[in-house]
N, C-alpha and C. Protein backbone atom coordinates (compact mmCIF):
# COMPACT_ATOMS: atom_id res chain seq x y z
N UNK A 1 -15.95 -39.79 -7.18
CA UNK A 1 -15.13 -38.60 -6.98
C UNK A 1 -14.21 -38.84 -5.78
N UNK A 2 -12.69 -37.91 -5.79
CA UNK A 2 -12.27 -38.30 -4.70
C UNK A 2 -11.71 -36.96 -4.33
N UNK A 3 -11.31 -36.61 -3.03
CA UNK A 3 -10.59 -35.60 -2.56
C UNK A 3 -9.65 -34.80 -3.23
N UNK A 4 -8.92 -35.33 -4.13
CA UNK A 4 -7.90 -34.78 -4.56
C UNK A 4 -6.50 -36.03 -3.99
N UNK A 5 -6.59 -36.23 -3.34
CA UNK A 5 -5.52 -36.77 -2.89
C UNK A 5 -5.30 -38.19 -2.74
N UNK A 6 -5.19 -38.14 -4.45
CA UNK A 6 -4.99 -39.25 -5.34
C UNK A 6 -3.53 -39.49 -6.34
N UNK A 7 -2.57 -40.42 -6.08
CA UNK A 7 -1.57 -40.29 -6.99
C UNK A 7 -1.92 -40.67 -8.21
N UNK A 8 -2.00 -39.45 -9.53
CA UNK A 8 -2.65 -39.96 -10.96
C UNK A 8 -1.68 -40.35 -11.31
N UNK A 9 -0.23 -40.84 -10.87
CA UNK A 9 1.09 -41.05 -12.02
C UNK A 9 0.29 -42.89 -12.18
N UNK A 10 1.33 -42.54 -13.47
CA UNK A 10 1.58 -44.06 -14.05
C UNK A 10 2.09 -45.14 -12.87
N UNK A 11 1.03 -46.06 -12.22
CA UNK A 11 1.44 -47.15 -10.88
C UNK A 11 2.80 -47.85 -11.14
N UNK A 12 3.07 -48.39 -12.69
CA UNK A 12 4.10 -49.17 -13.00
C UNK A 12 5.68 -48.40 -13.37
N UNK A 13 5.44 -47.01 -13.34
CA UNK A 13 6.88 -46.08 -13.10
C UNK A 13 7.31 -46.05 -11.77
N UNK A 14 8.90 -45.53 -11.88
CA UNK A 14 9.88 -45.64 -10.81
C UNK A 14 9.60 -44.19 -9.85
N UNK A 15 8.74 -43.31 -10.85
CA UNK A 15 8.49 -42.08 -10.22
C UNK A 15 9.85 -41.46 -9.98
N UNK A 16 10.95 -41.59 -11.08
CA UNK A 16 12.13 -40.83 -10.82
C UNK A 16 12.35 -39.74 -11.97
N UNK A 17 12.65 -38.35 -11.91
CA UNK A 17 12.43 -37.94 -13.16
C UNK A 17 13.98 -37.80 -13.79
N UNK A 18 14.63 -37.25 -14.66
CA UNK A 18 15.89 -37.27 -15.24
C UNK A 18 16.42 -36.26 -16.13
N UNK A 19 16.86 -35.66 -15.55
CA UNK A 19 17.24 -34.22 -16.49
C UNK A 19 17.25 -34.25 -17.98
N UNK A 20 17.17 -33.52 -18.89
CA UNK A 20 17.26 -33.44 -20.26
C UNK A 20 18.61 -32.86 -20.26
N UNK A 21 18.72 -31.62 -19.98
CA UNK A 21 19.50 -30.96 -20.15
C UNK A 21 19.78 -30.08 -19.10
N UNK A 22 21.39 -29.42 -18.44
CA UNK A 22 21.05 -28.47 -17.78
C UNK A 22 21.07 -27.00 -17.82
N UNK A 23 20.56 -26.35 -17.36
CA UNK A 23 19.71 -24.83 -18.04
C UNK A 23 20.93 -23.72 -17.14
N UNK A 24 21.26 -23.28 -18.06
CA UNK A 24 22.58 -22.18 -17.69
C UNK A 24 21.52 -20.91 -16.40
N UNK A 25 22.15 -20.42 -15.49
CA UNK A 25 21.82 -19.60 -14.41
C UNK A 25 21.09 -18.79 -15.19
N UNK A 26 21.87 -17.95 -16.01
CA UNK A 26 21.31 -16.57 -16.76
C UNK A 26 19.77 -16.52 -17.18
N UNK A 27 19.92 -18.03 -17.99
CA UNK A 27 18.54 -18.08 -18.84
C UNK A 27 17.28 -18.20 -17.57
N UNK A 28 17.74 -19.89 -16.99
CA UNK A 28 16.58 -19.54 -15.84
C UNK A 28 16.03 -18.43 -14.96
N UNK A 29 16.76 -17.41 -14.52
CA UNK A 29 16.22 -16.15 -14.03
C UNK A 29 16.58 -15.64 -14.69
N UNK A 30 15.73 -14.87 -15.47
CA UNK A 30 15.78 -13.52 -16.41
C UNK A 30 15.89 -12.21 -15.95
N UNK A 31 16.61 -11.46 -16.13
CA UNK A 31 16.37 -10.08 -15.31
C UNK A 31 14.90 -9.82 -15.09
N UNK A 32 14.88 -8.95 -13.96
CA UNK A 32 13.31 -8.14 -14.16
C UNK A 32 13.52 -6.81 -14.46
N UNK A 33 12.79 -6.30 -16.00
CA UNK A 33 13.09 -4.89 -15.71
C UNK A 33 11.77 -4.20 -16.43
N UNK A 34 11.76 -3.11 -14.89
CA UNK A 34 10.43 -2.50 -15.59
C UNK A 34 10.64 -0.98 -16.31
N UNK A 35 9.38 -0.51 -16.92
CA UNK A 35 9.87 0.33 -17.78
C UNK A 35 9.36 1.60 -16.91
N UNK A 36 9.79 2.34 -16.32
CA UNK A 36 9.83 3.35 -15.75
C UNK A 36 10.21 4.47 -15.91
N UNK A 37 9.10 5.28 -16.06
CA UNK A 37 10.20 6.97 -16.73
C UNK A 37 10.77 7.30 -15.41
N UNK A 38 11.71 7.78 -15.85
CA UNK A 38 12.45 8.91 -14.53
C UNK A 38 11.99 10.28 -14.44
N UNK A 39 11.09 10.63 -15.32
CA UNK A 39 10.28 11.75 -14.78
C UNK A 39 9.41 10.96 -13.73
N UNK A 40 8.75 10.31 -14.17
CA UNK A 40 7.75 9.88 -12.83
C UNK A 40 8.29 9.78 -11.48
N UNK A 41 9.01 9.65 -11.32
CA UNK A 41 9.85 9.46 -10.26
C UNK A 41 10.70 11.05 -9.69
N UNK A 42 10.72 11.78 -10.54
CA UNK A 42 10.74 12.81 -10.28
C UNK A 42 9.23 13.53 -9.74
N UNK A 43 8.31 13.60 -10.37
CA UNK A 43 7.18 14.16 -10.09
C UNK A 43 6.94 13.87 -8.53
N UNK A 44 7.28 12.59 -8.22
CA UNK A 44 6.56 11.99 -6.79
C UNK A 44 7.91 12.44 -5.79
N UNK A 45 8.83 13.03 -6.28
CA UNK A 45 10.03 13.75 -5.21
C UNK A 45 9.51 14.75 -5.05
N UNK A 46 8.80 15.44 -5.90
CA UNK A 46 8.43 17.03 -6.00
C UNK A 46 7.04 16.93 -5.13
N UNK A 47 6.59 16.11 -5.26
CA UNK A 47 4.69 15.93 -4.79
C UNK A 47 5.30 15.28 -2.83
N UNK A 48 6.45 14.95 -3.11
CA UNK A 48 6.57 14.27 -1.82
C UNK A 48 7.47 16.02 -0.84
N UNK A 49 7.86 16.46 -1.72
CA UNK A 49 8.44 17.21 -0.85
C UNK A 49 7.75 18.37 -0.64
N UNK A 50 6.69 18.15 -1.55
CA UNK A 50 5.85 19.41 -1.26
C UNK A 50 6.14 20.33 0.28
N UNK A 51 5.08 19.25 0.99
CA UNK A 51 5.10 19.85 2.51
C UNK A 51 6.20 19.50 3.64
N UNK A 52 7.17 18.81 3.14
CA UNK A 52 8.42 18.41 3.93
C UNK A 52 9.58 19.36 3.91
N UNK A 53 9.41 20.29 3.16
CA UNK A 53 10.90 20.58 2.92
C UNK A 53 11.74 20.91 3.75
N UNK A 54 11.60 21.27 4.70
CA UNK A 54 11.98 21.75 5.77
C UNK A 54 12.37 20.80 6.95
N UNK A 55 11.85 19.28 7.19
CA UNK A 55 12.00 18.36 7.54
C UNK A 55 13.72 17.77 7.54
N UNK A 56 14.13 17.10 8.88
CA UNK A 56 15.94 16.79 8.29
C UNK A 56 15.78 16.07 7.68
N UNK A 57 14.94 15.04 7.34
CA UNK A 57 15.29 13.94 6.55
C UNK A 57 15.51 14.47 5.11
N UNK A 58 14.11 15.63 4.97
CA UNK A 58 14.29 16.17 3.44
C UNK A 58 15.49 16.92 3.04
N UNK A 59 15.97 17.44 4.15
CA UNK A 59 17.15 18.34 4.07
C UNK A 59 18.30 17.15 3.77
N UNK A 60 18.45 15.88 4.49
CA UNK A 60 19.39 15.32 4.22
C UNK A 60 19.49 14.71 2.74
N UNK A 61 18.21 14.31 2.33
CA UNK A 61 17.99 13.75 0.83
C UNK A 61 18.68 14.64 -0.20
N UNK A 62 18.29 16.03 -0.16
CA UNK A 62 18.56 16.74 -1.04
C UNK A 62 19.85 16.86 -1.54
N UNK A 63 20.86 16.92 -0.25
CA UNK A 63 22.06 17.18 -0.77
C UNK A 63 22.93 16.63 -1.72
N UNK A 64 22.09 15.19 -1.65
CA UNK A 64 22.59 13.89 -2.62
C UNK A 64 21.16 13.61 -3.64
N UNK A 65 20.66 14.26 -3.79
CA UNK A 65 18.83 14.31 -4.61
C UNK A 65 19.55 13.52 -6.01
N UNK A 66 20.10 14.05 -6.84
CA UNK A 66 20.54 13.69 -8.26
C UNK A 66 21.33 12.54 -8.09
N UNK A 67 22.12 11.95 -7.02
CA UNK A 67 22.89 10.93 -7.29
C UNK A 67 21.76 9.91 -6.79
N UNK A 68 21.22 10.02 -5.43
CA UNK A 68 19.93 9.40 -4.93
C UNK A 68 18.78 8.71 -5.58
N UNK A 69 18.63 9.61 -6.31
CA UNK A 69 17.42 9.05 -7.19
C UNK A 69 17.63 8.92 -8.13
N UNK A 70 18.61 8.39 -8.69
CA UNK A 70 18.96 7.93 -9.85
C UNK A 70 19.12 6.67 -9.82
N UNK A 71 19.65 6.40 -8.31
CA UNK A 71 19.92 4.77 -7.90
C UNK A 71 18.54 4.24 -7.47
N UNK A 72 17.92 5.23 -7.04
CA UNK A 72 16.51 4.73 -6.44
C UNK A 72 15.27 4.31 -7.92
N UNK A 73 15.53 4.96 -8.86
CA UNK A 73 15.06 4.87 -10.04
C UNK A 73 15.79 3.15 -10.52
N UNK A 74 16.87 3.04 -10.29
CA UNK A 74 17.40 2.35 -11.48
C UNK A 74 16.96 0.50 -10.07
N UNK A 75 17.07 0.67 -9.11
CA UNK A 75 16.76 0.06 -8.23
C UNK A 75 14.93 -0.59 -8.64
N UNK A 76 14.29 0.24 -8.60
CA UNK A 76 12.69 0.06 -8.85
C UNK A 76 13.07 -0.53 -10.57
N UNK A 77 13.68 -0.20 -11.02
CA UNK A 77 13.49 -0.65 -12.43
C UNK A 77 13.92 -1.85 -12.66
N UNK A 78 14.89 -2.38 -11.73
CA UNK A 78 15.61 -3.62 -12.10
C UNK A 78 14.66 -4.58 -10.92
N UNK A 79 13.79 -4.25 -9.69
CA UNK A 79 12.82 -4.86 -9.22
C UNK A 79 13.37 -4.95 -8.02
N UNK A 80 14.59 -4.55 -7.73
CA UNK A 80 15.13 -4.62 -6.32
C UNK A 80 15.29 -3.79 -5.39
N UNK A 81 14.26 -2.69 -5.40
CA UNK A 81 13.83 -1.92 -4.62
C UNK A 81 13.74 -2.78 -3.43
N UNK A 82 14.10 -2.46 -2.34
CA UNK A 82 13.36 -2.58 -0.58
C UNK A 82 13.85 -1.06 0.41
N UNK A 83 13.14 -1.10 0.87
CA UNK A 83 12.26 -0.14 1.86
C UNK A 83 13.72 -0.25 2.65
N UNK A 84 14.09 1.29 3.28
CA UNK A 84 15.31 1.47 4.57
C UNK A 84 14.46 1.24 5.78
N UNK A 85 15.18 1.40 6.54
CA UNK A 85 14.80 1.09 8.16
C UNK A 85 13.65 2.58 8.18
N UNK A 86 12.49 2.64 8.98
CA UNK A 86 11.86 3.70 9.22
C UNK A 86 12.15 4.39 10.62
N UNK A 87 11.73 5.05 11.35
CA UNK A 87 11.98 5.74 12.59
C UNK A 87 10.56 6.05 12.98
N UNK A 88 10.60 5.32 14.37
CA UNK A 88 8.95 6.02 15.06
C UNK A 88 8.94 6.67 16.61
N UNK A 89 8.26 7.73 16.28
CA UNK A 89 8.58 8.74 17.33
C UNK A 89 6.91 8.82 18.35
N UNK A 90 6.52 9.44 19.05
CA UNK A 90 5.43 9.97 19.51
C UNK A 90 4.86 11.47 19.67
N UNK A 91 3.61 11.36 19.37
CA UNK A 91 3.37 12.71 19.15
C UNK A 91 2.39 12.93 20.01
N UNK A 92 2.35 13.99 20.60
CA UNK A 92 1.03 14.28 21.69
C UNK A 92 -0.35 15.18 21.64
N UNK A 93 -0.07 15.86 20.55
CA UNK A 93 -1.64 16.40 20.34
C UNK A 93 -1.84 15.82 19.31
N UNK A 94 -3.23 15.56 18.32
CA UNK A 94 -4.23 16.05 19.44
C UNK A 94 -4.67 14.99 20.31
N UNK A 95 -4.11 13.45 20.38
CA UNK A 95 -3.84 12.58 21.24
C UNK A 95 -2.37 12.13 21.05
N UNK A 96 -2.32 11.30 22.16
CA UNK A 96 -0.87 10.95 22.15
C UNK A 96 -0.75 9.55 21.02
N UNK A 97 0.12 9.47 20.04
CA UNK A 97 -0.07 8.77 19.56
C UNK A 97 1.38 8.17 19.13
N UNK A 98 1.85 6.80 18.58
CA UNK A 98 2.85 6.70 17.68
C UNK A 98 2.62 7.14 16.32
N UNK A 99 3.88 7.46 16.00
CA UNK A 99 3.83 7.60 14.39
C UNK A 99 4.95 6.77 13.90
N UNK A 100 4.86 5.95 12.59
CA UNK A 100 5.84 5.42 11.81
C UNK A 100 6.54 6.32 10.82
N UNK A 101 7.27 6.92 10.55
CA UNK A 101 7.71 7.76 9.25
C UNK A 101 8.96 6.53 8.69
N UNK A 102 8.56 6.61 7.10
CA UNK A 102 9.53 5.74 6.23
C UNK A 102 10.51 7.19 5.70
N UNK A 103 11.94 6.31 5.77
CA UNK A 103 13.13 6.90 5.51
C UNK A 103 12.80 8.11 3.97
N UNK A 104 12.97 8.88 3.97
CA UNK A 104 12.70 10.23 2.95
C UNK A 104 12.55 9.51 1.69
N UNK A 105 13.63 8.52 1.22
CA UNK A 105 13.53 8.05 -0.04
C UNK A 105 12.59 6.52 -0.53
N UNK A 106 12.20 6.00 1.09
CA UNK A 106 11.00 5.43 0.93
C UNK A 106 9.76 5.84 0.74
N UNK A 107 9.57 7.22 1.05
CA UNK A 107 8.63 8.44 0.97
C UNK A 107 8.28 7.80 -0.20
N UNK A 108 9.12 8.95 -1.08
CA UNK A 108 8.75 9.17 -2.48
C UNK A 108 8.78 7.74 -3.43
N UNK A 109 9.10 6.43 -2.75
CA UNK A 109 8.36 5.46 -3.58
C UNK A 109 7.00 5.69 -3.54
N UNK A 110 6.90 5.75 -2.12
CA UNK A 110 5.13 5.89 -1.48
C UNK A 110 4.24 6.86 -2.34
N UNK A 111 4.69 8.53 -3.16
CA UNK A 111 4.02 8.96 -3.54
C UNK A 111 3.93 8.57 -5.33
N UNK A 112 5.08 7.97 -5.32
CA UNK A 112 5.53 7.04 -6.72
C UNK A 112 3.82 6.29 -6.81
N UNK A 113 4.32 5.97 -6.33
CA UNK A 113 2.49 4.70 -6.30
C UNK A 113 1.32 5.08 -6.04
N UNK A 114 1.49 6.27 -4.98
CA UNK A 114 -0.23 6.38 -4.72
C UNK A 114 -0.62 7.41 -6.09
N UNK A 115 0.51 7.92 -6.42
CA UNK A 115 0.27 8.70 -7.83
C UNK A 115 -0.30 8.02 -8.73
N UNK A 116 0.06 6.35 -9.02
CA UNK A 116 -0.26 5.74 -10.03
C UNK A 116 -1.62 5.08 -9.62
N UNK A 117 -1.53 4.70 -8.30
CA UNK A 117 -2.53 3.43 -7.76
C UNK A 117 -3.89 4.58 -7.43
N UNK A 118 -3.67 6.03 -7.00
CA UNK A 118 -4.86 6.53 -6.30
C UNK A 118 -6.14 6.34 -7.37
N UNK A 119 -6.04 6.81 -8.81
CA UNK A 119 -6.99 7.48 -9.60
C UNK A 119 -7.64 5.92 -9.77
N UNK A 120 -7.32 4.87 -9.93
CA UNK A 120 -7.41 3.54 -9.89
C UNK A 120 -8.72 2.90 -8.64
N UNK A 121 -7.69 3.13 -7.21
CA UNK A 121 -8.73 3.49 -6.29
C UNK A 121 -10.07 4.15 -6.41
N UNK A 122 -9.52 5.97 -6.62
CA UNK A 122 -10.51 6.54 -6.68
C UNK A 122 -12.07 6.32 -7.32
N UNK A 123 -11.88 5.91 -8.68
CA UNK A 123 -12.46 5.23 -9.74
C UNK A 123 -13.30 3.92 -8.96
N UNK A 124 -12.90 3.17 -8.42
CA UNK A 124 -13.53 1.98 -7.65
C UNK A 124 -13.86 2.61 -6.63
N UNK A 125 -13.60 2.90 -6.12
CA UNK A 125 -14.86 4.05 -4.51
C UNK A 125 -15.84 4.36 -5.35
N UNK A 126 -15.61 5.04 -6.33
CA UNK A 126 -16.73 6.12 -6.85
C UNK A 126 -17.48 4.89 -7.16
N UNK A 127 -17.58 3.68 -7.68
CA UNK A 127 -18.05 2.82 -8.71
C UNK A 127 -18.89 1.95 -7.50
N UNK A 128 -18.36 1.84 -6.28
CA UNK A 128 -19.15 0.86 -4.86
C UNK A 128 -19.60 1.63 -4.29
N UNK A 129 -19.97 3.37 -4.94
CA UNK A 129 -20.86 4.05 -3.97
C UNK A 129 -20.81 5.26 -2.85
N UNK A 130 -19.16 5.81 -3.36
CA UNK A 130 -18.66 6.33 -1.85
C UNK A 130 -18.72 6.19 -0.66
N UNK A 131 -18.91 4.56 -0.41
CA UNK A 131 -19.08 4.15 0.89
C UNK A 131 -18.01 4.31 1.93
N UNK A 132 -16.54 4.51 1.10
CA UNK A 132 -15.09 4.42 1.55
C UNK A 132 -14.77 5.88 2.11
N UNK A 133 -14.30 6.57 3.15
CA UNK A 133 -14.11 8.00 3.25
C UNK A 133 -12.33 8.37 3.39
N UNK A 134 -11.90 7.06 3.57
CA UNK A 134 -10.79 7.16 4.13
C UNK A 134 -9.83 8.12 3.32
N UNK A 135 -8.91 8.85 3.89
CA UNK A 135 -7.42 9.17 2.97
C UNK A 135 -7.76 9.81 1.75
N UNK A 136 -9.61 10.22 1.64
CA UNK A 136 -9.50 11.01 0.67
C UNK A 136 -10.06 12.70 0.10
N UNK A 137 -9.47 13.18 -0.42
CA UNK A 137 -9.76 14.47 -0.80
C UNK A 137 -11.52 14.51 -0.57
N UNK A 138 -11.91 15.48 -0.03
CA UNK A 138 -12.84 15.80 -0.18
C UNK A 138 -14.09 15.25 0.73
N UNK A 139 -13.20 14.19 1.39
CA UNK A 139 -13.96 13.48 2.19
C UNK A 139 -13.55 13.69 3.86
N UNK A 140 -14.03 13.41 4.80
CA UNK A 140 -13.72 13.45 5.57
C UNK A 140 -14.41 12.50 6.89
N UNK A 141 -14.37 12.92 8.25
CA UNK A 141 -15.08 12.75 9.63
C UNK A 141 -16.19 13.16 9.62
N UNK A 142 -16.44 14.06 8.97
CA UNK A 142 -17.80 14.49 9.07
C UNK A 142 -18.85 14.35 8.41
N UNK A 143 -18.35 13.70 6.99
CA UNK A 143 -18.92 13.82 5.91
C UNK A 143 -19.19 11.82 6.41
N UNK A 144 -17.94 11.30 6.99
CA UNK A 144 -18.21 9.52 7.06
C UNK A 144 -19.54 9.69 8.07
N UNK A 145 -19.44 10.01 9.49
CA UNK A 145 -20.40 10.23 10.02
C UNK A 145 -22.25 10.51 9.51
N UNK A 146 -21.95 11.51 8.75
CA UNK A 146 -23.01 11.98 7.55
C UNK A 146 -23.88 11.06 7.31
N UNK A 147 -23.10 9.94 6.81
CA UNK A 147 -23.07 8.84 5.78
C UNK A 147 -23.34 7.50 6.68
N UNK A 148 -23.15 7.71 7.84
CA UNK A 148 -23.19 6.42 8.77
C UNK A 148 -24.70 6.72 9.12
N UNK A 149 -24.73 7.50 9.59
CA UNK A 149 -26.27 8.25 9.77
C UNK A 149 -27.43 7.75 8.48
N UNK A 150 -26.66 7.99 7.40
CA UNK A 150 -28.07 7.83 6.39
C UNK A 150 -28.01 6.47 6.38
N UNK A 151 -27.24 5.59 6.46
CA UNK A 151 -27.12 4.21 5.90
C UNK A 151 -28.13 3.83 7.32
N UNK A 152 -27.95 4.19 8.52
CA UNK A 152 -28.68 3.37 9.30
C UNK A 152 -29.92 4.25 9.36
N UNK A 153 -30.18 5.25 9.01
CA UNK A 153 -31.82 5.20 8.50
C UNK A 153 -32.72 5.31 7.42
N UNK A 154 -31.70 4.79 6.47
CA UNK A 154 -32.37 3.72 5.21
C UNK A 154 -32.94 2.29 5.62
N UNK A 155 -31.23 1.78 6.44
CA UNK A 155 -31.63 0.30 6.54
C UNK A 155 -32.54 0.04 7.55
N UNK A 156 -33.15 1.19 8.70
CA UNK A 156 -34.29 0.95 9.68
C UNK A 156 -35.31 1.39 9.07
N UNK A 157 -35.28 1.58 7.75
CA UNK A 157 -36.53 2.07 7.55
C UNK A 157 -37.01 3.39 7.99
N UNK A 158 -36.33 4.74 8.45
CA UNK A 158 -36.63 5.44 9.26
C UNK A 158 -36.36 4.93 10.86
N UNK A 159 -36.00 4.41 10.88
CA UNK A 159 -35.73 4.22 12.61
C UNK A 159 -36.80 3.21 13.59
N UNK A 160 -37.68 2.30 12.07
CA UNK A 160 -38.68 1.35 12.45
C UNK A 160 -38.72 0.01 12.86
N UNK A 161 -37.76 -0.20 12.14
CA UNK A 161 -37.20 -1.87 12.15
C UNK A 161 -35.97 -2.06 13.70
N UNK A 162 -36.46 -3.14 14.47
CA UNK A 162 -35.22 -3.31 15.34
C UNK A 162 -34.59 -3.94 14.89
N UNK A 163 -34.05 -4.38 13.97
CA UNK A 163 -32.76 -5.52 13.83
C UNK A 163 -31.68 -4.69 12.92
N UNK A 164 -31.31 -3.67 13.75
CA UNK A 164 -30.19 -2.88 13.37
C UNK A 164 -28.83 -3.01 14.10
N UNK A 165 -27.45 -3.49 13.61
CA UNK A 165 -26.39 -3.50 15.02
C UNK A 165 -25.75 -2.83 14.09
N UNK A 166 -24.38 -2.24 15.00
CA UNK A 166 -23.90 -1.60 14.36
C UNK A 166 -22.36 -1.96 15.29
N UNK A 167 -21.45 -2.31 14.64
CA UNK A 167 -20.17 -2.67 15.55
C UNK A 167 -18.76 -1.91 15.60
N UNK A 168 -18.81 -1.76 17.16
CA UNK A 168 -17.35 -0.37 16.99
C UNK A 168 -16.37 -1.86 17.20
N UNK A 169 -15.45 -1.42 16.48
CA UNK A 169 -14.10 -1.90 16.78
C UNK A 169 -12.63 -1.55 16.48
N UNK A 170 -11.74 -2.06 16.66
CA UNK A 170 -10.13 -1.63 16.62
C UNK A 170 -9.23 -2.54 16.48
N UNK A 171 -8.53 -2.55 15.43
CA UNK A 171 -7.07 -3.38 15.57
C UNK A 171 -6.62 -2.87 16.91
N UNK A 172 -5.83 -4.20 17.58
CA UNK A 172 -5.37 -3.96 18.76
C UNK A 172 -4.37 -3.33 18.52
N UNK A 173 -4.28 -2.46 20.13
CA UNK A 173 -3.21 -0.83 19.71
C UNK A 173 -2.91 -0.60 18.81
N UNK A 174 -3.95 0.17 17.85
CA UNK A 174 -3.65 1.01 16.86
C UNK A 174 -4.07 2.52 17.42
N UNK A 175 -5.08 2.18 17.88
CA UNK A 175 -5.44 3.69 18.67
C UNK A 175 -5.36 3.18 20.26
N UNK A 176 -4.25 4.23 20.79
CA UNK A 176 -4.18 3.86 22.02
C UNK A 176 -4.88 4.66 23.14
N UNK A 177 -5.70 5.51 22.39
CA UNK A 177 -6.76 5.80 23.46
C UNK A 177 -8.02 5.35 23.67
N UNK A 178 -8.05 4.23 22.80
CA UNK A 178 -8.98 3.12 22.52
C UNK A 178 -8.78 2.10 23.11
N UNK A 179 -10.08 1.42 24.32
CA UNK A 179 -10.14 0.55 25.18
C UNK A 179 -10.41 -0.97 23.93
């Protein structure tokens, strides 16, 4: 056996290869186009603006909503969607924190997807146990806590066994009231 890093070509070739033919632009990249209703894309403007409306960004979207998302639709469909510049501000209760907000019409890609991707998710949490609490309905801080609690006195046995650790940690500055 060997590593891999073995030349299998033929020893007695020039190792040069030689075109057949050459392949017109068009054919080699094919468009990409996906099939996307434009209701869906509507639904996740409506689900996105739910609690924004009042927001400038939402105020600014709107005025151009029908010409906007028509390009933003036809953009995702042809695969050349990318994300605008976002804006991050700071907020001070109930700690001081940064926030990232994506441009209004990066929003509603965002609810574009978690619309499609959540039930997907959801379905796999439910399936590993509800071990996951994050970002979801019904779940919460109190309920993860809950849950941190039972897991470490299952796995002590009741609180019998010492070989229990349990490890706090943090992406660096993500929480900046976190040492």
């Amino acid at each position: 056996m060997n590593n891999g890093n073995v030349n299998n070509n033929n020893k007695t070739n020039t190792n040069r290869v030689r075109a057949v033919a050459p392949v017109p632009e068009a054919v080699a990249t094919p468009q990409v186009v996906y099939d996307i209703p434009f209701s869906s894309l509507i639904q996740a403007w409506i689900d996105c603006e739910r609690n924004k409306r009042s927001s400038n960004s939402c105020t600014k979207f709107r005025w151009h909503a029908a010409r906007d998302l028509v390009a933003l639709w036809q953009s995702m469909c042809k695969g050349e969607y990318t994300p605008n510049a976002s804006m991050v501000f700071m907020v001070l209760w109930p700690v001081l924190r940064e926030v990232w907000a994506g441009a209004f019409r990066d929003r509603i890609v965002h609810h574009w997807e978690a619309l499609r991707f959540g039930p997907i998710f959801e379905d796999y949490f439910v399936e590993v146990g509800n071990v996951s609490m994050n970002c979801r309905k019904g779940f919460g801080s109190l309920l993860a806590v809950e849950t941190l609690q039972k897991m470490i006195y299952d796995y002590t046995e009741g609180y019998t066994r010492q070989d229990c650790y349990i490890v706090g940690g943090d992406f660096a500055n993500f929480f900046m009231s976190i040492d």
